[in-house]
C-alpha atoms as a PDB file:
ATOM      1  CA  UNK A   1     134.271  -9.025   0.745  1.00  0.00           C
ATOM      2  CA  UNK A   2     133.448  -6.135   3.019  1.00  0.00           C
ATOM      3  CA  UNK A   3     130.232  -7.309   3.349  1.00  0.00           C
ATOM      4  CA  UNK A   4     131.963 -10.597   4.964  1.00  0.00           C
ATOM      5  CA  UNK A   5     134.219  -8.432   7.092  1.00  0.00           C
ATOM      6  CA  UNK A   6     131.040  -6.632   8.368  1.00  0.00           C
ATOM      7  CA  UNK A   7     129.060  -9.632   9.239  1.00  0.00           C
ATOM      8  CA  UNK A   8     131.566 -11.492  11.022  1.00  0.00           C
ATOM      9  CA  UNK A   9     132.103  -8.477  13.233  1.00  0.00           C
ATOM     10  CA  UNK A  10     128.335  -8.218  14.180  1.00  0.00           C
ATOM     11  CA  UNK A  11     128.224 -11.861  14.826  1.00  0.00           C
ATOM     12  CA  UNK A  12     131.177 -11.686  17.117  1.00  0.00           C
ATOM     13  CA  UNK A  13     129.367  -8.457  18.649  1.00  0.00           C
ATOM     14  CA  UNK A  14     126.465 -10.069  19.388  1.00  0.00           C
ATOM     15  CA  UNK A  15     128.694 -13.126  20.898  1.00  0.00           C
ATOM     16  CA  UNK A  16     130.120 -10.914  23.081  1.00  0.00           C
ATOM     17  CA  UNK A  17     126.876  -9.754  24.224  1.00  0.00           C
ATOM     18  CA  UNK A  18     125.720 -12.720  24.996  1.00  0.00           C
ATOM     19  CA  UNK A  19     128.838 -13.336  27.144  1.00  0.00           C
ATOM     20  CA  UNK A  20     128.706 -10.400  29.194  1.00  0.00           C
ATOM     21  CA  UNK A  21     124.833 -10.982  30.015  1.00  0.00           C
ATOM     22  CA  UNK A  22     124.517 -14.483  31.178  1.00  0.00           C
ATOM     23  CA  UNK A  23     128.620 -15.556  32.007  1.00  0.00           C
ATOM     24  CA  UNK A  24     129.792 -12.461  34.015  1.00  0.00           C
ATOM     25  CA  UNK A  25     128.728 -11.427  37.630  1.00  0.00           C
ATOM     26  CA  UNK A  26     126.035  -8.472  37.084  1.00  0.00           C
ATOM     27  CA  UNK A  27     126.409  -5.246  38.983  1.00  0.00           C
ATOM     28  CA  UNK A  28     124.149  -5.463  42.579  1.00  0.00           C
ATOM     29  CA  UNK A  29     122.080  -2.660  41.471  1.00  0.00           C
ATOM     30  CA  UNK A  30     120.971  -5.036  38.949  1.00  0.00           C
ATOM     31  CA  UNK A  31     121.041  -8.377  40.777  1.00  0.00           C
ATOM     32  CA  UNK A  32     119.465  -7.739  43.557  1.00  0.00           C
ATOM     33  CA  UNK A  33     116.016  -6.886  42.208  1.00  0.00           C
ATOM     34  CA  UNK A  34     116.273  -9.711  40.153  1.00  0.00           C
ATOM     35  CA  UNK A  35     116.957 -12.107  43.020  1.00  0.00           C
ATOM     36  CA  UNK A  36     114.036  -9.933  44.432  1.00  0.00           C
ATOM     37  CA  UNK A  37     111.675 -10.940  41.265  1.00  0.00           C
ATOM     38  CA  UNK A  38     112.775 -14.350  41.378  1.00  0.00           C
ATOM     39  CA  UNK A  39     111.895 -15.369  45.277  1.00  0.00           C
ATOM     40  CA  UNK A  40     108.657 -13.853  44.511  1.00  0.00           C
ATOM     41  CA  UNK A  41     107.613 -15.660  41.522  1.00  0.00           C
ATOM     42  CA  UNK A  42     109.470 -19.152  42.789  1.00  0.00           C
ATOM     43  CA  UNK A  43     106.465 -20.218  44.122  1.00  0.00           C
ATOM     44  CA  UNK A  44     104.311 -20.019  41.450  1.00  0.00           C
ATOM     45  CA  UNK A  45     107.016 -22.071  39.062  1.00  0.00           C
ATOM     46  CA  UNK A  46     106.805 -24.830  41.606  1.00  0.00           C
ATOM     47  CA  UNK A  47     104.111 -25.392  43.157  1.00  0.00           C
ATOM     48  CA  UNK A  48     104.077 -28.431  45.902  1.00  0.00           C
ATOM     49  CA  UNK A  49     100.804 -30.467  45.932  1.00  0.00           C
ATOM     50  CA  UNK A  50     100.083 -30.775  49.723  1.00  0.00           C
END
């Protein structure tokens, strides 16, 4: 039964996890080279036939 405990607390870990990486606002020292990484490679993901 502890075993049951145990895994229910790592699944609700990881849950939580999850949550704070893709729901909440990410600190700017982390967002803004992202945004930086993401204009750069935009135009690669979507090319436009001319």
């Amino acid at each position: 039964m502890i075993y049951g405990f145990a895994y229910l607390g790592m699944v609700i870990a990881i849950s939580a996890g999850w949550v704070l990486v893709a729901v909440l606002k990410k600190p700017d020292f982390i967002e803004k080279p992202l945004e930086k990484v993401k204009n750069e490679i935009r135009p690669f993901l979507n090319p436009k036939d001319d």
